[in-house]
PDB file of N, CA and C in Angstrom:
ATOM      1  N   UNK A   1      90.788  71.769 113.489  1.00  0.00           N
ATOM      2  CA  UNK A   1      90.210  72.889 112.774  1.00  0.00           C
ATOM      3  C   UNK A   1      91.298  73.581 111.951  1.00  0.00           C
ATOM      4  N   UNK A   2      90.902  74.038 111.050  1.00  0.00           N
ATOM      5  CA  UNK A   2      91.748  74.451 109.877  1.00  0.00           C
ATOM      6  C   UNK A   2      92.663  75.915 110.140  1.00  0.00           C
ATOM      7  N   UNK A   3      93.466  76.202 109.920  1.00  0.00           N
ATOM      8  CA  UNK A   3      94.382  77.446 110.302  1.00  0.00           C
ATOM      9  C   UNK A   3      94.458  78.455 109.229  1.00  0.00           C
ATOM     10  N   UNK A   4      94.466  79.468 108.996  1.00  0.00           N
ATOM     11  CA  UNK A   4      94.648  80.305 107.900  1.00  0.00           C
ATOM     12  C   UNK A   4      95.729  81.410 108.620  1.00  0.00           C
ATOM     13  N   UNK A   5      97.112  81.009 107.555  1.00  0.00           N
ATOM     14  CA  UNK A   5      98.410  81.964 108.484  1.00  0.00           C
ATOM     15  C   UNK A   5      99.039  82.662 106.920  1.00  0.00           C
ATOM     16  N   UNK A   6      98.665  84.020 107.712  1.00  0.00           N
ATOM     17  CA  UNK A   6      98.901  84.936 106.422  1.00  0.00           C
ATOM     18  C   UNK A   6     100.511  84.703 106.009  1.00  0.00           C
ATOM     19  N   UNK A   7     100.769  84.619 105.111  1.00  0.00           N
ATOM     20  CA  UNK A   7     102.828  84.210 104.952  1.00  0.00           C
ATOM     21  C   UNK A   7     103.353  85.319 103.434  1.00  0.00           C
ATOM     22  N   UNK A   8     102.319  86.213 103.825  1.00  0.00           N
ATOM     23  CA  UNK A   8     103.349  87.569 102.098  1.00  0.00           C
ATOM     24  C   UNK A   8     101.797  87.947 101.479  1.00  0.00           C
ATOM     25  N   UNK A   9     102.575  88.629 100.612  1.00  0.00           N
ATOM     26  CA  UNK A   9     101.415  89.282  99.202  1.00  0.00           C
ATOM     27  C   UNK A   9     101.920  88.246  97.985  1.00  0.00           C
ATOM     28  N   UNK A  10     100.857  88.648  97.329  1.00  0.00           N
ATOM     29  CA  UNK A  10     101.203  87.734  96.355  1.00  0.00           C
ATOM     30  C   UNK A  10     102.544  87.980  95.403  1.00  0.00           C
ATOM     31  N   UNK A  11     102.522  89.517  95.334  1.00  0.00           N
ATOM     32  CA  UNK A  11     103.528  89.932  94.992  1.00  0.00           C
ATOM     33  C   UNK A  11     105.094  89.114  95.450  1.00  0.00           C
ATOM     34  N   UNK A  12     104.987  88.764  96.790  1.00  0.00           N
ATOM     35  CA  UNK A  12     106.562  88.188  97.720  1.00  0.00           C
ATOM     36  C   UNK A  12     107.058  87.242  97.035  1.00  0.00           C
ATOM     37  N   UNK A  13     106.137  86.268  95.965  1.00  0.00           N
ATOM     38  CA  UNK A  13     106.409  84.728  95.852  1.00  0.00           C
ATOM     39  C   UNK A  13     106.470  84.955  94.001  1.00  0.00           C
ATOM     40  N   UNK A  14     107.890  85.056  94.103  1.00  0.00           N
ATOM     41  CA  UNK A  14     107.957  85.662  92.292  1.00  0.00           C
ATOM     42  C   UNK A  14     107.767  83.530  91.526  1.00  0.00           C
ATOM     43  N   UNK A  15     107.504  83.914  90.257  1.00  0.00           N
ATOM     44  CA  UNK A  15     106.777  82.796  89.008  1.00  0.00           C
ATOM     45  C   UNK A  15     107.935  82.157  89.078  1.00  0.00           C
ATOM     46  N   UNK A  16     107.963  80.887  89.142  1.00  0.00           N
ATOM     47  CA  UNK A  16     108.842  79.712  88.783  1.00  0.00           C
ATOM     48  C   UNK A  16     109.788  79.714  89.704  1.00  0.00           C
ATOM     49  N   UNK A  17     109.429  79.870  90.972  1.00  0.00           N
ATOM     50  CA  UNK A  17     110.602  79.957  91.629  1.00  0.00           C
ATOM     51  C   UNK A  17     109.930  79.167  93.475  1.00  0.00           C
ATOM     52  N   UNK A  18     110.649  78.399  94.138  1.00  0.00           N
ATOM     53  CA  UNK A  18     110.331  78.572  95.504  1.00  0.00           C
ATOM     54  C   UNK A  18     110.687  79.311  96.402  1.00  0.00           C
ATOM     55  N   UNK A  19     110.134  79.298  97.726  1.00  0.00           N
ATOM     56  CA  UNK A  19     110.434  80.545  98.974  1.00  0.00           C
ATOM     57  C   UNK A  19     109.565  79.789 100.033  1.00  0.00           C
ATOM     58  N   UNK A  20     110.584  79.930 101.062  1.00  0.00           N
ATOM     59  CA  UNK A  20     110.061  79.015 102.236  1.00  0.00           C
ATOM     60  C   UNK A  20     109.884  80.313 103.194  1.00  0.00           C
ATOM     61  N   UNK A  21     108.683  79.661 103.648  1.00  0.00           N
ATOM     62  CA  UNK A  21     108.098  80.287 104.904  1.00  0.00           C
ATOM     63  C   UNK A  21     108.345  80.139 106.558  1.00  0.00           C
ATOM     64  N   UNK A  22     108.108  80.136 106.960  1.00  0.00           N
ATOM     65  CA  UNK A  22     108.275  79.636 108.424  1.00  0.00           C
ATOM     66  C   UNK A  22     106.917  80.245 109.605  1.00  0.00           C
ATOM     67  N   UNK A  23     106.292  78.947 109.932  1.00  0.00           N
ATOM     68  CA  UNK A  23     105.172  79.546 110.903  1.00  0.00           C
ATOM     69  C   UNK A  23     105.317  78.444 111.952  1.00  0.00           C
ATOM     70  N   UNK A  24     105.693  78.672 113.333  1.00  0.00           N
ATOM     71  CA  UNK A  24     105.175  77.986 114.573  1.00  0.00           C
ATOM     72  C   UNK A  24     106.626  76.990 114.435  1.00  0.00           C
ATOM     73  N   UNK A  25     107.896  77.530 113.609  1.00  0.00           N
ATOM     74  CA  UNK A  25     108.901  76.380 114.137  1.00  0.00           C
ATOM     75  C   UNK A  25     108.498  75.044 112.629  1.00  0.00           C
ATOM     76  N   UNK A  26     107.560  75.666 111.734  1.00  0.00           N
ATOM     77  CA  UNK A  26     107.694  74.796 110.837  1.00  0.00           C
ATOM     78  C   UNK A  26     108.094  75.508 109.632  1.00  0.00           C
ATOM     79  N   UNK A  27     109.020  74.609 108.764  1.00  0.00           N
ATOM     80  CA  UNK A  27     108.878  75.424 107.495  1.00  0.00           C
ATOM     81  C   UNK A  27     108.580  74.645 106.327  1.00  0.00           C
ATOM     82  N   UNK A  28     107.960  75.630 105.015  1.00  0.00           N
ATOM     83  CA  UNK A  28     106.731  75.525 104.097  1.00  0.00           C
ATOM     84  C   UNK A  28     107.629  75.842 103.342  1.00  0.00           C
ATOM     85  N   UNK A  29     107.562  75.235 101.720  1.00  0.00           N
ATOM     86  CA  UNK A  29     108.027  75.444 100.651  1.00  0.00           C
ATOM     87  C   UNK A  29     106.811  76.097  99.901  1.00  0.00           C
ATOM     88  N   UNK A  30     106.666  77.236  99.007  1.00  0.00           N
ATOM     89  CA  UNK A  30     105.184  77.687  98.465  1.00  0.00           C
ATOM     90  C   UNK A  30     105.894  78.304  97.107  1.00  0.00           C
ATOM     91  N   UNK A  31     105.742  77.813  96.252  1.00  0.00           N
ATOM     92  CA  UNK A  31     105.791  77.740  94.308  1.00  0.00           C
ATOM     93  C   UNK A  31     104.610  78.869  93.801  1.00  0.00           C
ATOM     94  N   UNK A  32     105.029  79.679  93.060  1.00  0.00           N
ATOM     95  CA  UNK A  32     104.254  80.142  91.985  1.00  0.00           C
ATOM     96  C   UNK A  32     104.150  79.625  90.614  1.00  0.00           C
ATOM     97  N   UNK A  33     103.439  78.842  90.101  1.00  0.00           N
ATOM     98  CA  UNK A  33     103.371  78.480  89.053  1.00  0.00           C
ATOM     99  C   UNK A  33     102.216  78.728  88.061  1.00  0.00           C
ATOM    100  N   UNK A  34     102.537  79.559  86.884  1.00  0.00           N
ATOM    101  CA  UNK A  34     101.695  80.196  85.730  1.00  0.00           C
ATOM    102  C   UNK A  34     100.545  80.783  87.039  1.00  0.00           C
ATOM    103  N   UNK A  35     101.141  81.617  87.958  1.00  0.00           N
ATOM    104  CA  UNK A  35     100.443  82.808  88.321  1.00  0.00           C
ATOM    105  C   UNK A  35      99.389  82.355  89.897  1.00  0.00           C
ATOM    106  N   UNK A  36      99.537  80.852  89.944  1.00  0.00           N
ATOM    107  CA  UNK A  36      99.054  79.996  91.344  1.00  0.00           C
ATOM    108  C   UNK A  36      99.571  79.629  92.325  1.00  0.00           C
ATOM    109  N   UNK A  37      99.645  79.819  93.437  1.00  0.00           N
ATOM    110  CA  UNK A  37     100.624  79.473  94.642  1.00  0.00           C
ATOM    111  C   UNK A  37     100.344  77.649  94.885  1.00  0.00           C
ATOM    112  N   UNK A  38     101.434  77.003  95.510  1.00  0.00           N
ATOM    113  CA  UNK A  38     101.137  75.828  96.071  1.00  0.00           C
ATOM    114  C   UNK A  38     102.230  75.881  97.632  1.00  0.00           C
ATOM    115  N   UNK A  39     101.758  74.638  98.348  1.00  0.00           N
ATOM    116  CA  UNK A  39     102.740  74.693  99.377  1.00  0.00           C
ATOM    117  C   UNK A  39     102.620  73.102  99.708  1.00  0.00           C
ATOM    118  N   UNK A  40     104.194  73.106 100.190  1.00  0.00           N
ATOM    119  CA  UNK A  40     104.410  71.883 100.246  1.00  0.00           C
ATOM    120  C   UNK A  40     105.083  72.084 101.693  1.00  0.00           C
ATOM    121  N   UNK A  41     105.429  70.826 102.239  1.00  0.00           N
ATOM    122  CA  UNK A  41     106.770  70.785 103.580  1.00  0.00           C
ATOM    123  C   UNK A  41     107.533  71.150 102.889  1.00  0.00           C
ATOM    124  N   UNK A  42     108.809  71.634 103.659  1.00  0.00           N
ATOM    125  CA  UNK A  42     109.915  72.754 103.067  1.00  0.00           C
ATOM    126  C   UNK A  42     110.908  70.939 103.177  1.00  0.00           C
ATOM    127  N   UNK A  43     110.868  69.795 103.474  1.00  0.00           N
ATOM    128  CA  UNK A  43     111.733  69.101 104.271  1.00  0.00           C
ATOM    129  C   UNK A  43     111.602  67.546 102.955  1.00  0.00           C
ATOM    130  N   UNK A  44     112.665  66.903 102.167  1.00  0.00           N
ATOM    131  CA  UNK A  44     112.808  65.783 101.564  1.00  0.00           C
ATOM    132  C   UNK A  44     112.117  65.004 102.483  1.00  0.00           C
ATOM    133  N   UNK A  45     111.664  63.750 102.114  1.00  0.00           N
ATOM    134  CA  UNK A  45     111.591  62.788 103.092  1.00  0.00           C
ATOM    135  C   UNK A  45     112.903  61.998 102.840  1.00  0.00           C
ATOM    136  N   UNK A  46     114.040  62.224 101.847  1.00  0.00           N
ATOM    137  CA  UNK A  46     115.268  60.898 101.940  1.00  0.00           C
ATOM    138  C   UNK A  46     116.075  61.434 102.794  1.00  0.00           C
ATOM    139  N   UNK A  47     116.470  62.650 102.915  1.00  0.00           N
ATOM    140  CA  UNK A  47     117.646  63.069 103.824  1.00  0.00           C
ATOM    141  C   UNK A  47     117.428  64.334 104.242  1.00  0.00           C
ATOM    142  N   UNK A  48     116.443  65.128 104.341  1.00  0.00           N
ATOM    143  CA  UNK A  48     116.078  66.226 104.640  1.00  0.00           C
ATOM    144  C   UNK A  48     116.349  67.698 103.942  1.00  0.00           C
ATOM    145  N   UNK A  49     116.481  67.271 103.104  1.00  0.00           N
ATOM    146  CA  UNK A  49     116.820  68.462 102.313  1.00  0.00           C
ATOM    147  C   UNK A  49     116.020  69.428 101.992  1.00  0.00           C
ATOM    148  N   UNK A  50     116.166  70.848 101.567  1.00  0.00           N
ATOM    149  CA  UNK A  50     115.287  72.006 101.797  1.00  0.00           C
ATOM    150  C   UNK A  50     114.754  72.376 100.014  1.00  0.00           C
ATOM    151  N   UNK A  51     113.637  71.652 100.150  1.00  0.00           N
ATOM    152  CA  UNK A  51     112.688  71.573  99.121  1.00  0.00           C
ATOM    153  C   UNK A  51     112.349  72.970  98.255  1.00  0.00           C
ATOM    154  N   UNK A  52     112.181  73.868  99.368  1.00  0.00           N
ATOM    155  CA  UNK A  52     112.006  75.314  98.961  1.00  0.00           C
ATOM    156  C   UNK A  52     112.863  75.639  98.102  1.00  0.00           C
ATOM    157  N   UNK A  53     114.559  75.163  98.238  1.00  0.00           N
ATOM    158  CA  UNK A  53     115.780  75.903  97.643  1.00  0.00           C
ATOM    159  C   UNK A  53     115.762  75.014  96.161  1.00  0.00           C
ATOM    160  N   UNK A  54     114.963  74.094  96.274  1.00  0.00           N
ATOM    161  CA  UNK A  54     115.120  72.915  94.382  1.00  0.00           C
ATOM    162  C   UNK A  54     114.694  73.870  93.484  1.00  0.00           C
ATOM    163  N   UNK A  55     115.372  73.337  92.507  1.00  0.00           N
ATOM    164  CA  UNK A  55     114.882  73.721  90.933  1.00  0.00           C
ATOM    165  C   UNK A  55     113.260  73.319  90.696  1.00  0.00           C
ATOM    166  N   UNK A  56     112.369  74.318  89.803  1.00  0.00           N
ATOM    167  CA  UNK A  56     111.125  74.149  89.962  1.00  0.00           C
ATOM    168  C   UNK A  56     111.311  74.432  88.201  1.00  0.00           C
ATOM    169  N   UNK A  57     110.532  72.642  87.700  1.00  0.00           N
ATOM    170  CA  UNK A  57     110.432  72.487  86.384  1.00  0.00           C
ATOM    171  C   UNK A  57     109.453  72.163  86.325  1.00  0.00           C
ATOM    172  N   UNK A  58     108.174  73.181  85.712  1.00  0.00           N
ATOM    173  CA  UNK A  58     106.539  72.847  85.143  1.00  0.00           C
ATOM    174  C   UNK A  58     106.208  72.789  86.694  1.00  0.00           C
ATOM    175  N   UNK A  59     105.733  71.940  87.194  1.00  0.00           N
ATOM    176  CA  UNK A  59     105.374  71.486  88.588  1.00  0.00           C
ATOM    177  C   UNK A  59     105.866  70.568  89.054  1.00  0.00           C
ATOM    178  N   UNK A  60     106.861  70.425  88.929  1.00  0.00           N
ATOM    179  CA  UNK A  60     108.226  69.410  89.757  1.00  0.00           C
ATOM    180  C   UNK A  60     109.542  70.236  90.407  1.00  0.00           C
ATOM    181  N   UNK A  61     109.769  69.911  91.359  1.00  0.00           N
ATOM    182  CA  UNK A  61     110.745  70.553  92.388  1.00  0.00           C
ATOM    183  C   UNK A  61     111.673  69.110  92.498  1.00  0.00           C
ATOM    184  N   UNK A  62     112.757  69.536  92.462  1.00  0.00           N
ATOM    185  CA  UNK A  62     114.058  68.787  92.757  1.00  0.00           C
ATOM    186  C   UNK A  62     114.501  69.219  94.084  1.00  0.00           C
ATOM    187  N   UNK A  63     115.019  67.950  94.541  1.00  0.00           N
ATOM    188  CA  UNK A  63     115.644  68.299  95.758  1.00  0.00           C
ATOM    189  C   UNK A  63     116.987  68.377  95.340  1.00  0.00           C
ATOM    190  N   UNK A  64     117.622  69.672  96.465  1.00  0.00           N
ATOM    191  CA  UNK A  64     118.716  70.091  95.373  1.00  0.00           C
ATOM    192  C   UNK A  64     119.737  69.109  96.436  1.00  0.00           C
ATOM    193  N   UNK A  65     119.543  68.151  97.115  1.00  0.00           N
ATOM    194  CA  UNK A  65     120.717  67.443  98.015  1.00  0.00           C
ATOM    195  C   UNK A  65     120.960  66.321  97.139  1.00  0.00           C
ATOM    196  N   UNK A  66     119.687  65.593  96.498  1.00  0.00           N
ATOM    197  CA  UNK A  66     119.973  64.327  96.094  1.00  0.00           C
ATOM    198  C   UNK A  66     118.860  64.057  94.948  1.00  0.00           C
ATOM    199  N   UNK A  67     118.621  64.773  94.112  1.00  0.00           N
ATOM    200  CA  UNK A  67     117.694  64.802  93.029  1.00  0.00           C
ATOM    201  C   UNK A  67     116.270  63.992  92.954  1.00  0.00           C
ATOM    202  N   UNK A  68     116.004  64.015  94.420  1.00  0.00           N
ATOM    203  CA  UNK A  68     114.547  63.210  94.309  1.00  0.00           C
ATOM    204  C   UNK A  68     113.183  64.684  94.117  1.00  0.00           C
ATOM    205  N   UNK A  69     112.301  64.065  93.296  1.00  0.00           N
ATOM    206  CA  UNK A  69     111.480  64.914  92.270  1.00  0.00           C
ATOM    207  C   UNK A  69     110.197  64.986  92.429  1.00  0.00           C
ATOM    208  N   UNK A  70     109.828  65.784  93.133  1.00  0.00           N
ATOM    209  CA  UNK A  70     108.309  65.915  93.815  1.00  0.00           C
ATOM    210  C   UNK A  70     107.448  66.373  92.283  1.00  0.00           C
ATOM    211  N   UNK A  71     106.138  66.446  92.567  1.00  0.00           N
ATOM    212  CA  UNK A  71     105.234  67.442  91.710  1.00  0.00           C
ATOM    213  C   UNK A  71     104.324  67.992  93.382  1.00  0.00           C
ATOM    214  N   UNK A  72     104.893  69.476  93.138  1.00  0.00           N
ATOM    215  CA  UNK A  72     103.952  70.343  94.371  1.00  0.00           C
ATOM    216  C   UNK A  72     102.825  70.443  94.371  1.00  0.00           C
ATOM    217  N   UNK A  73     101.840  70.081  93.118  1.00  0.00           N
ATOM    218  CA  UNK A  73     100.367  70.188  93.560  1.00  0.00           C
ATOM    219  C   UNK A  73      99.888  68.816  94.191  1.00  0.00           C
ATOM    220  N   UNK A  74     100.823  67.835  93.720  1.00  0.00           N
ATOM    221  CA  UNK A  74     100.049  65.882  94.495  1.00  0.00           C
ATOM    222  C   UNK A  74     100.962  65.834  95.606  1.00  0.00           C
ATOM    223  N   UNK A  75     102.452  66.058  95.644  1.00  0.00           N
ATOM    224  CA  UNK A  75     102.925  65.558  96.559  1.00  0.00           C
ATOM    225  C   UNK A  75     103.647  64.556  96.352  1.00  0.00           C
ATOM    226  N   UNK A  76     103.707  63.906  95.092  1.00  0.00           N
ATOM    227  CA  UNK A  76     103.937  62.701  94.567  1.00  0.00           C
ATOM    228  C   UNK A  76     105.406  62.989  94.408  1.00  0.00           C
ATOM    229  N   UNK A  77     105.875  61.672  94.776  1.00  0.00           N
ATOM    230  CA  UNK A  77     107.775  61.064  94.310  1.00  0.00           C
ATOM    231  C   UNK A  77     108.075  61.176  93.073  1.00  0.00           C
ATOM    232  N   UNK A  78     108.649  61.415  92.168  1.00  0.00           N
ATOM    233  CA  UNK A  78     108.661  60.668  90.609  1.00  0.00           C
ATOM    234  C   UNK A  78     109.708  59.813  90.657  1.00  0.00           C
ATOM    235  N   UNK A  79     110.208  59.823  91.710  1.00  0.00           N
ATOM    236  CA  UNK A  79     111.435  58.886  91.875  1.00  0.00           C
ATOM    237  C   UNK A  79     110.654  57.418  92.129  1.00  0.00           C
ATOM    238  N   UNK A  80     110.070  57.298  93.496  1.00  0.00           N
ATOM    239  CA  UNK A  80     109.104  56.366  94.267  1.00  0.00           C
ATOM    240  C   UNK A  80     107.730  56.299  94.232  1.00  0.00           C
ATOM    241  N   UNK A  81     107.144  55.447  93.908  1.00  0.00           N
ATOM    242  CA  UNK A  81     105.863  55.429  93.718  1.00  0.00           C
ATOM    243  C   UNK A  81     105.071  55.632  95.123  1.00  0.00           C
ATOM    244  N   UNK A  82     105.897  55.071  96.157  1.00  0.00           N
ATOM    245  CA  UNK A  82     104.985  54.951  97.664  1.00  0.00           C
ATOM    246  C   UNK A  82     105.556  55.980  98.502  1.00  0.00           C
ATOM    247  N   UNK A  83     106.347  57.249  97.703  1.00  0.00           N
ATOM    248  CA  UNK A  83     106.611  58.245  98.595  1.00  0.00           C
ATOM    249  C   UNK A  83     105.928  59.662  97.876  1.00  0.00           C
ATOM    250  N   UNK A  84     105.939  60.062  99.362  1.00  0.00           N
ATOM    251  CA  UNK A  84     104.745  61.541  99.136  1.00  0.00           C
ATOM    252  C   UNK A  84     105.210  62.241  99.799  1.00  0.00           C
ATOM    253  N   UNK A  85     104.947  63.645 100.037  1.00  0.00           N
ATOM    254  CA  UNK A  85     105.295  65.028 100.806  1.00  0.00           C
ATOM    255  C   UNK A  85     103.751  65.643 100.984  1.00  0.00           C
ATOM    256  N   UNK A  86     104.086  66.084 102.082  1.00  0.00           N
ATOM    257  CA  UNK A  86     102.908  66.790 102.296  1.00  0.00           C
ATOM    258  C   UNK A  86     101.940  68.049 101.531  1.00  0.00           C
ATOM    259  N   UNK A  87     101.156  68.297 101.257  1.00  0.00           N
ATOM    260  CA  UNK A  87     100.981  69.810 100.760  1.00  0.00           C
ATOM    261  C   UNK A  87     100.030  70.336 101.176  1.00  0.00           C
ATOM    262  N   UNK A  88      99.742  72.001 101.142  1.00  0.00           N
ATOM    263  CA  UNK A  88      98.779  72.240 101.764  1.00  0.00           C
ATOM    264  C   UNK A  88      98.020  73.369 101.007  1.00  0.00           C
ATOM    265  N   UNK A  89      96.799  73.579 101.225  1.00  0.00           N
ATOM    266  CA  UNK A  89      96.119  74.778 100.516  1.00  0.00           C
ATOM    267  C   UNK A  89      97.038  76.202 100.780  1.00  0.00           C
ATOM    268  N   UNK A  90      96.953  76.719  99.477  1.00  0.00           N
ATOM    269  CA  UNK A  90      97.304  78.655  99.574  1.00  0.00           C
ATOM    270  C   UNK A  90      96.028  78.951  99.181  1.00  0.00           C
ATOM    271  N   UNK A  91      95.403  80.055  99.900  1.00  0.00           N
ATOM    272  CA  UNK A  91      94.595  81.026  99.272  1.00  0.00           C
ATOM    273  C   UNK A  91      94.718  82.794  99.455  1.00  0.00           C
ATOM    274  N   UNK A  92      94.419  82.999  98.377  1.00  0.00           N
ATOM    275  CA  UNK A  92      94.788  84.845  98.413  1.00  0.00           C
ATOM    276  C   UNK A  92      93.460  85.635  98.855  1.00  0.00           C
ATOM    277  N   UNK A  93      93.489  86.727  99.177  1.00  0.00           N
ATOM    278  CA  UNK A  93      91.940  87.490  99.209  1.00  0.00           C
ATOM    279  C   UNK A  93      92.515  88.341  98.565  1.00  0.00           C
ATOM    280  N   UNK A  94      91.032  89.180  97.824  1.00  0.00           N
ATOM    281  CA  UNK A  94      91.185  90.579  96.991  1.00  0.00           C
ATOM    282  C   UNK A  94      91.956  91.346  97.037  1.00  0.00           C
ATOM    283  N   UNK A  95      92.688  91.685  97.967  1.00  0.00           N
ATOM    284  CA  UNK A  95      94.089  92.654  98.748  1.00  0.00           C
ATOM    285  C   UNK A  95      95.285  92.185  98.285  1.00  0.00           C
ATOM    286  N   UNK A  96      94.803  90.601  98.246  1.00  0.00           N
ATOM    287  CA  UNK A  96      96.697  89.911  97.353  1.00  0.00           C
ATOM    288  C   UNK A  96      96.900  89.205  98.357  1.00  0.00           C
ATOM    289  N   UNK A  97      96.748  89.530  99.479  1.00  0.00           N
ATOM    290  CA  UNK A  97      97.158  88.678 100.890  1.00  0.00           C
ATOM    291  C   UNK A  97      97.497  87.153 100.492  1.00  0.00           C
ATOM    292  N   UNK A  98      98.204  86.280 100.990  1.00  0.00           N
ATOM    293  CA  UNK A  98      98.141  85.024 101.036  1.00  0.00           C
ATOM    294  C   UNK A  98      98.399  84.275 102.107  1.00  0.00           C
ATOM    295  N   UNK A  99      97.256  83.103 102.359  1.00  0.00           N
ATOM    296  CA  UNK A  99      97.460  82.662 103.440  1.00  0.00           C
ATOM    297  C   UNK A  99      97.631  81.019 102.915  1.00  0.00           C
ATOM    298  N   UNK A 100      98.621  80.659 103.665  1.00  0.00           N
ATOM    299  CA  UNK A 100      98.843  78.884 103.902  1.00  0.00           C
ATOM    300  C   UNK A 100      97.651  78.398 105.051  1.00  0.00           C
ATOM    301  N   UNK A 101      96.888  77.322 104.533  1.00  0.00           N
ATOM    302  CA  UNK A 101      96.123  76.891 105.353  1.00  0.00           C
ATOM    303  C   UNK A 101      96.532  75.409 105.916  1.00  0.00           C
ATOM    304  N   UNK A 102      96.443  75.281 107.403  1.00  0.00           N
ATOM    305  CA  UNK A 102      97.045  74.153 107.863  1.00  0.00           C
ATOM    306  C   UNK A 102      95.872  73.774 109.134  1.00  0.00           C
ATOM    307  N   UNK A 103      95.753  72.508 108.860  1.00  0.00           N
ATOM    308  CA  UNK A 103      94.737  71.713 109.740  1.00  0.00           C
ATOM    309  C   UNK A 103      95.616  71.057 110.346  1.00  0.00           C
TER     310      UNK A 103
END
């Protein structure tokens, strides 16, 4: 069953930039881009590197350990075709609230 874990206002998560979260011992990378949240695993799959801290170009995040190049809304490699990262729904309510949703 699906989880809804409040993680800031919308305000917390400034435009073009990442900010990792942390809920339950896990941590979440979550992007504002042209005014929309996304969330990804905070974690590379090549060497573990902290996804949250990459450069965020259009909707691509660099990993800042070893330049492998996600897009945060698919999840997709641009490096590897058969590698992916996880991502997960953000949604806000009227208040601004935002919650990461995790099944």
């Amino acid at each position: 069953m699906a989880q809804q874990i409040k993680i800031g206002m919308i305000a917390d998560f400034p435009e073009g930039e990442g900010k990792v979260v942390e809920f339950d011992g896990e941590k979440y990378a979550v992007f504002k881009i042209d005014g929309r949240l996304f969330a990804t695993t905070n974690t590379c799959p090549h060497q573990g590197g902290p996804l949250g801290d990459g450069m965020l170009s259009g909707c691509q995040v660099t990993c800042p350990l070893h330049g492998w190049v996600f897009d945060v809304k698919s999840g997709q490699c641009q490096n590897f075709e058969t590698v992916t990262i996880e991502t997960f729904p953000v949604v806000a309510n009227e208040n601004g609230e935002v919650f990461l949703v995790i099944e």
